[in-house]
Protein backbone atom coordinates (compact mmCIF):
# COMPACT_ATOMS: atom_id res chain seq x y z
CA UNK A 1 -14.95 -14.69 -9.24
CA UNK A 2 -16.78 -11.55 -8.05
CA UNK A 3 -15.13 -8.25 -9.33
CA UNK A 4 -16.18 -4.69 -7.43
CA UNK A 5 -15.13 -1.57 -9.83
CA UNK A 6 -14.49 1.41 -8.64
CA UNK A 7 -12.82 4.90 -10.22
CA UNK A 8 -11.88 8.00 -9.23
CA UNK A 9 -11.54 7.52 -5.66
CA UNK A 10 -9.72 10.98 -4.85
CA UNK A 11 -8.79 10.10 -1.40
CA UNK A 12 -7.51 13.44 -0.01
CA UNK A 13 -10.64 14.89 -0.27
CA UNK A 14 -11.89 12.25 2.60
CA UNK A 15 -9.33 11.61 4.34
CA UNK A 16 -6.41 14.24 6.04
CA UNK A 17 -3.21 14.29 4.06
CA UNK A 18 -0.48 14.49 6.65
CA UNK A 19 -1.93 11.90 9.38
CA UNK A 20 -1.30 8.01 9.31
CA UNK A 21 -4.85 6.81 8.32
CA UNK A 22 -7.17 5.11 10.93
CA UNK A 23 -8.09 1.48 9.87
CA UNK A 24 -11.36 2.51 11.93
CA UNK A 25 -11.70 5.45 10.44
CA UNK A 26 -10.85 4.39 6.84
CA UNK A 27 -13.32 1.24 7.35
CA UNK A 28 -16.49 3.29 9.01
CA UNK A 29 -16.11 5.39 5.49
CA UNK A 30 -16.16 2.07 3.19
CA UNK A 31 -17.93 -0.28 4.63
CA UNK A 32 -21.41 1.04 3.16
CA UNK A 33 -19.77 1.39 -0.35
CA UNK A 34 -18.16 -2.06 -0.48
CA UNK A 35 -21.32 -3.77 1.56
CA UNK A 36 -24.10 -1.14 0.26
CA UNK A 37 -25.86 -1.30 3.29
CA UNK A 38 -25.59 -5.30 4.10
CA UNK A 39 -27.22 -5.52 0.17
CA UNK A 40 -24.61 -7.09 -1.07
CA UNK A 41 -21.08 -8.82 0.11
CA UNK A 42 -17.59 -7.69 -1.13
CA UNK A 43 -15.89 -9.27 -4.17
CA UNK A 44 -12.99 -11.49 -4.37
CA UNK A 45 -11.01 -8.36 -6.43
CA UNK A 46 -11.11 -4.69 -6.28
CA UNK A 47 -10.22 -2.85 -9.96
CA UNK A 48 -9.27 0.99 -9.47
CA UNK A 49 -9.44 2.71 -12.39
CA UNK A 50 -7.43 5.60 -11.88
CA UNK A 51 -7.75 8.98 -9.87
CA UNK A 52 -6.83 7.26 -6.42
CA UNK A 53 -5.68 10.95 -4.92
CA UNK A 54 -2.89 13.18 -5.03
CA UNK A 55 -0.34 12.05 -2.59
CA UNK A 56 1.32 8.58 -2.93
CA UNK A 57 1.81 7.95 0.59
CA UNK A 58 -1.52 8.26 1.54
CA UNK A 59 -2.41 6.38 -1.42
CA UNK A 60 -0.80 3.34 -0.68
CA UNK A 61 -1.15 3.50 2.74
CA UNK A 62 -5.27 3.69 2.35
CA UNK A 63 -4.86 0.68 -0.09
CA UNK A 64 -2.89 -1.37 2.12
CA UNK A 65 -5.82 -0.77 4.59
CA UNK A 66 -8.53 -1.86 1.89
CA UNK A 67 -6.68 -5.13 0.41
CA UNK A 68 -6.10 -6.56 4.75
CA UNK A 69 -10.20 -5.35 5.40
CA UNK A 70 -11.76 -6.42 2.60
CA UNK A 71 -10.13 -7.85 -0.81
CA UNK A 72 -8.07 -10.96 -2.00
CA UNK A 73 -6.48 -8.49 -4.74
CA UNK A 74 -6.71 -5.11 -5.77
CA UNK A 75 -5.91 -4.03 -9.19
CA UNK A 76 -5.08 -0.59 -10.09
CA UNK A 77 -4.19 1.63 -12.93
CA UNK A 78 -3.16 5.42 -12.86
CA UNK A 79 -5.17 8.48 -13.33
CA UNK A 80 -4.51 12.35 -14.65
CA UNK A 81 -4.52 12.59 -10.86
CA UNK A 82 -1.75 10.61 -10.14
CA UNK A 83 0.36 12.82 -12.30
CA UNK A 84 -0.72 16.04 -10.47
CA UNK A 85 2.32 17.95 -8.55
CA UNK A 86 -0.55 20.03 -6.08
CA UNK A 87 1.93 21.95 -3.97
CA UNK A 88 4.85 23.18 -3.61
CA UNK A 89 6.52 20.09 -1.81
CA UNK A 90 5.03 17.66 -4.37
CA UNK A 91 6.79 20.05 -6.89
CA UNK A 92 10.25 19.69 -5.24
CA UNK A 93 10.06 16.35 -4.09
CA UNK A 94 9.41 15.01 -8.07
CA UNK A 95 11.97 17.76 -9.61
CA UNK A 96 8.41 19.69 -11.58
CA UNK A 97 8.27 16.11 -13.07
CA UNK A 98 5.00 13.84 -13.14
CA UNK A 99 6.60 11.32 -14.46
CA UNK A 100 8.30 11.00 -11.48
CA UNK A 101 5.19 10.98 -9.34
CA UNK A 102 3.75 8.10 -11.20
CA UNK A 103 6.66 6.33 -11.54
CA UNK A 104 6.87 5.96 -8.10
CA UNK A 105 3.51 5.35 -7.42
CA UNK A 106 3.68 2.61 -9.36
CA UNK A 107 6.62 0.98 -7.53
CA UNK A 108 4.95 1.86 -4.51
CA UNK A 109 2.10 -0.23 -5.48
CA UNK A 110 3.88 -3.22 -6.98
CA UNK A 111 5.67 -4.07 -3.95
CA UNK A 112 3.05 -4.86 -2.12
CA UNK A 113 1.51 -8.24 -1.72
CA UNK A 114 -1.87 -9.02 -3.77
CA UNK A 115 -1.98 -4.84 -5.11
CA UNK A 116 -1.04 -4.37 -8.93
CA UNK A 117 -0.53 -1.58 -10.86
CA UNK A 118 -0.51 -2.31 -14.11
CA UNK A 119 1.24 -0.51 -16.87
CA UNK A 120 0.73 -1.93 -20.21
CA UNK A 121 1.13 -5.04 -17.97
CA UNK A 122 -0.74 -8.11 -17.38
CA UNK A 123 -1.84 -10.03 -14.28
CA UNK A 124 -3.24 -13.00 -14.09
CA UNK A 125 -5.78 -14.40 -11.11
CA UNK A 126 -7.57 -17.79 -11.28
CA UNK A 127 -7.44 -18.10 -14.96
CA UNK A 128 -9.00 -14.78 -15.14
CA UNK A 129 -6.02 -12.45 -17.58
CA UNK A 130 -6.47 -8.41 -16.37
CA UNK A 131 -4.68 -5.97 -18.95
CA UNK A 132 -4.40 -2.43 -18.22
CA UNK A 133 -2.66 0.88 -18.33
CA UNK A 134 -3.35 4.59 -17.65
CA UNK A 135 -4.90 5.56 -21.23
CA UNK A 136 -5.37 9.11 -22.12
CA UNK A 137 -7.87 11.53 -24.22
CA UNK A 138 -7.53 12.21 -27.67
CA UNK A 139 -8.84 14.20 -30.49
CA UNK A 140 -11.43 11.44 -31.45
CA UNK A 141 -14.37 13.64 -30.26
CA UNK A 142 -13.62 16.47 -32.26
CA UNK A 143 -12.73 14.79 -35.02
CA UNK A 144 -16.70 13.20 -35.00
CA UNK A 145 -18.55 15.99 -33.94
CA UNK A 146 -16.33 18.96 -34.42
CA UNK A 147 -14.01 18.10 -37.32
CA UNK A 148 -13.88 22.52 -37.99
CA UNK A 149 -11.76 22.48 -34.31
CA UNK A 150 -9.72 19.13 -34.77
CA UNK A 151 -6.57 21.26 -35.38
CA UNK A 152 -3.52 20.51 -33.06
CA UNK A 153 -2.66 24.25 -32.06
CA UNK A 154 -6.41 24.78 -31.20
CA UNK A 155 -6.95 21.69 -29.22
CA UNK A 156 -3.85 22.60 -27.61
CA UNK A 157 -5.08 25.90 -26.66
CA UNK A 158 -8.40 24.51 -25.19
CA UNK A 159 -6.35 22.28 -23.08
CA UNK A 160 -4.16 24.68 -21.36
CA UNK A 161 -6.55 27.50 -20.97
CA UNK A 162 -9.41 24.98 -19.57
CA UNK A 163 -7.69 22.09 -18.07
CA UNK A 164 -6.35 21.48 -14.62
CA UNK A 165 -3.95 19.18 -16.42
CA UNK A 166 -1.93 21.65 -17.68
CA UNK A 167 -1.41 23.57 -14.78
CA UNK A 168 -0.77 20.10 -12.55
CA UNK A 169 0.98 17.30 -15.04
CA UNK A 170 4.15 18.95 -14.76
CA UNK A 171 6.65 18.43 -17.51
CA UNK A 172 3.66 17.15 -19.79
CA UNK A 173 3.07 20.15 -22.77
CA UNK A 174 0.69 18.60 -25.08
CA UNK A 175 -2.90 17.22 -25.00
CA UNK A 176 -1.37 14.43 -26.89
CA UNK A 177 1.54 13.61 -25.38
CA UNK A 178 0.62 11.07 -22.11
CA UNK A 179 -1.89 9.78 -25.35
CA UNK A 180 0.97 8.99 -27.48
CA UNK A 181 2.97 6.99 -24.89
CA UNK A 182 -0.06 5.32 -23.51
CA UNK A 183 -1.75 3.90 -26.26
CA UNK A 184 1.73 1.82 -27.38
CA UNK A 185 0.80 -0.05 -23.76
CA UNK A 186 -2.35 -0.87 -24.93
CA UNK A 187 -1.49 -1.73 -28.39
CA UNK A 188 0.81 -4.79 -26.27
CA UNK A 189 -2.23 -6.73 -24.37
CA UNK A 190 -5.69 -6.02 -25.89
CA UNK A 191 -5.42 -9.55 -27.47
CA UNK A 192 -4.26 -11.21 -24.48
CA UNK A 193 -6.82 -10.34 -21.56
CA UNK A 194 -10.62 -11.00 -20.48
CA UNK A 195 -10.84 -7.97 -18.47
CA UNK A 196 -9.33 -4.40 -19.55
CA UNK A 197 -8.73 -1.64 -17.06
CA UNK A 198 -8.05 2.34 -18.54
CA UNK A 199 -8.87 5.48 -16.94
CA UNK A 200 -10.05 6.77 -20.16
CA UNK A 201 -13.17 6.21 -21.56
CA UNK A 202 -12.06 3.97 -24.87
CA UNK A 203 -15.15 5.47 -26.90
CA UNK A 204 -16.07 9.18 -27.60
CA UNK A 205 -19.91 8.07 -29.52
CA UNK A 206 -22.51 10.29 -27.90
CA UNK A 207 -24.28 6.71 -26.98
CA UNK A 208 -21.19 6.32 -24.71
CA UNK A 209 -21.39 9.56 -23.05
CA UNK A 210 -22.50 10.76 -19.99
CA UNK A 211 -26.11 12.45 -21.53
CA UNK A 212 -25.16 16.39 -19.43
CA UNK A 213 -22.47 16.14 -21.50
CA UNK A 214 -23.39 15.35 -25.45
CA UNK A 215 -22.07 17.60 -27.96
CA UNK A 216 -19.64 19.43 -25.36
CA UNK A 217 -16.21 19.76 -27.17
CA UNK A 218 -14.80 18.96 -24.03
CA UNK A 219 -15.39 15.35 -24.20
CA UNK A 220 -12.33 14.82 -26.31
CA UNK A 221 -10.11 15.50 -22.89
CA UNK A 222 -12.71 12.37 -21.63
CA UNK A 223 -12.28 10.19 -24.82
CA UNK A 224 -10.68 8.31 -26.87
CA UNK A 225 -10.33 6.22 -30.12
CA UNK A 226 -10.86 2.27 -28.44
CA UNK A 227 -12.66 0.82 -31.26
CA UNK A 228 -10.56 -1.05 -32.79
CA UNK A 229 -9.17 -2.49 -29.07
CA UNK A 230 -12.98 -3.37 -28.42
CA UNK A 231 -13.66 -4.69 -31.79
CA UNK A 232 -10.59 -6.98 -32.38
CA UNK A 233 -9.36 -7.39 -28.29
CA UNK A 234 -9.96 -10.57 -26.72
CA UNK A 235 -11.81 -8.94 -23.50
CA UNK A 236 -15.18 -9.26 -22.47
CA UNK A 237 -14.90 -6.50 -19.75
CA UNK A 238 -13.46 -3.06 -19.87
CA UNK A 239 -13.20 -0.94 -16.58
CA UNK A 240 -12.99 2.63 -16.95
CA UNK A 241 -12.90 5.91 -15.17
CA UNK A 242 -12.08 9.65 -15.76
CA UNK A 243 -15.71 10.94 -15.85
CA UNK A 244 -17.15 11.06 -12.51
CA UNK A 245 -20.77 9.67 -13.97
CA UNK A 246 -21.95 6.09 -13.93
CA UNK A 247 -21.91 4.52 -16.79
CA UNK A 248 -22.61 1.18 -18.75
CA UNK A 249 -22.53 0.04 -22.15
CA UNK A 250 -21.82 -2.99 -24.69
CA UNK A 251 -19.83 -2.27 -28.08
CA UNK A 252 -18.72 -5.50 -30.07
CA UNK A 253 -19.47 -7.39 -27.60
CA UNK A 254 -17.45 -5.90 -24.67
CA UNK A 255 -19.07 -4.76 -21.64
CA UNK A 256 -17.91 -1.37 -20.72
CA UNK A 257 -18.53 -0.34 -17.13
CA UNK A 258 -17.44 3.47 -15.30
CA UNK A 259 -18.20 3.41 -11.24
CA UNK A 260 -16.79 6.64 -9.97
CA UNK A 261 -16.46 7.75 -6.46
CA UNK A 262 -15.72 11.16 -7.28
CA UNK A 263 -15.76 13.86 -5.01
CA UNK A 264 -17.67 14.34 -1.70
CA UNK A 265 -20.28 16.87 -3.25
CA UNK A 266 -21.15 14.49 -5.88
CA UNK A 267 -24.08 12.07 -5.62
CA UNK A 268 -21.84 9.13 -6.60
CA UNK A 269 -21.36 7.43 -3.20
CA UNK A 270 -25.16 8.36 -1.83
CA UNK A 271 -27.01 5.71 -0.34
CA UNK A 272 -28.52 2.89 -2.92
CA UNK A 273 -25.85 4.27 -5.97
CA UNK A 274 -22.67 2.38 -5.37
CA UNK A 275 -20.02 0.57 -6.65
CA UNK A 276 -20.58 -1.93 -9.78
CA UNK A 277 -20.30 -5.61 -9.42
CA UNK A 278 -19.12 -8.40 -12.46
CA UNK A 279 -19.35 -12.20 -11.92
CA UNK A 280 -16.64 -13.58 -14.09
């Protein structure tokens, strides 16, 4: 089985919001990431990990589009982005409630045919057992590198003066709090899949990190505590997004890959840098 991963595809920054997509339109934009060129050829399953975009219909409609063009299955978890309310009709629609928003972006997924969205969930395709759910950042990074700031209230602080999240996960008040719920989910099916998808990076060691970014206290809104998932899971693959910078690493024996999209000014989707591959 041939896996293509890609993260943090933000798709209303490519594609207009209030306008049915165009299959031709839709495919003329991923056609060089998914066949780089004529390099390569597409895999048997697409992961998402997280950060599709900011309105659910669009959303699934776009991923409806990618599973008929190109994909047996696509798997998918949730992103901070997925929570975001971004206007004032998103706002109304979900009651100031991102819960809501995800909630139904879930659903939305789930009923379609060969697209997952798993949620502490697992799904299982020729033998091969996917685990996944949204993850979120703790205070792991501080507590390595800046154990004088790992203090609740001042965390807290950092996070709503510097941190789009605040503004946009409505009805979410703490750092911690999508963290809290999250990592229950994961706690269910680290032992019981080969490939694990999060948005969150599961380890906050500088050796992880993007290199731009070492000993930036922000990191611990890009982070989390994995270890012990990686040391004692059962998976040989974990799929994550969040930071919009390639990356690839092995801890305990899991490889741990990050393929971003990101967002059109970033160099992510040039020619010759695209999506990551995995032959399972």
């Amino acid at each position: 089985m041939t896996i293509n991963i890609l993260s943090d595809l933000h798709l209303d920054f490519y594609f207009p919001v209030n306008k049915v997509p165009d299959v031709n339109v839709v495919k003329s934009f991923f056609d060089p990431i998914f066949f780089d060129n004529s390099k390569r050829e597409i895999g048997d399953v697409l992961i998402i990990a997280g950060d599709i975009g900011h309105y659910n219909h669009q959303n699934i409609q776009i991923l409806q589009i990618l599973q008929a063009e190109y994909y047996q299955h696509i798997i998918c978890v949730l992103g901070n982005h997925d929570y975001y309310l971004v206007d004032y009709k998103s706002i109304d629609k979900y009651h100031n409630n991102a819960f809501n928003r995800a909630n139904e972006m879930r659903e939305l997924i789930n009923e379609q045919d060969h697209i997952y969205c798993l949620d502490g969930t697992l799904i299982e395709i020729e033998g091969i057992r996917f685990g996944g759910c949204d993850s979120s950042y703790s205070n792991a990074y501080l507590q390595k590198y800046f154990p004088l700031q790992d203090d609740d209230s001042l965390i807290n602080t950092m996070w709503k003066n510097e941190m789009n999240d605040y503004r946009m996960m409505r009805n979410i008040n703490s750092y911690i709090e999508l963290y809290n719920i999250e990592i229950k989910k994961l706690e269910s099916i680290y032992d019981k899949c080969d490939v694990m998808i999060t948005h969150v990076n599961p380890s906050y060691l500088h050796k992880h990190l993007p290199a731009t970014y070492i000993n930036n206290k922000f990191n611990t809104f890009f982070t989390f505590d994995g270890h012990k998932f990686l040391k004692n899971g059962t998976m040989k693959h974990w799929i994550f997004g969040h930071t919009h910078n390639k990356l690839e690493y092995d801890f305990h024996g899991v490889k741990c890959l990050c393929s971003p999209l990101g967002y059109p000014a970033e160099s992510n989707n040039k020619e010759g840098d695209f999506i990551k591959s995995i032959e399972i």
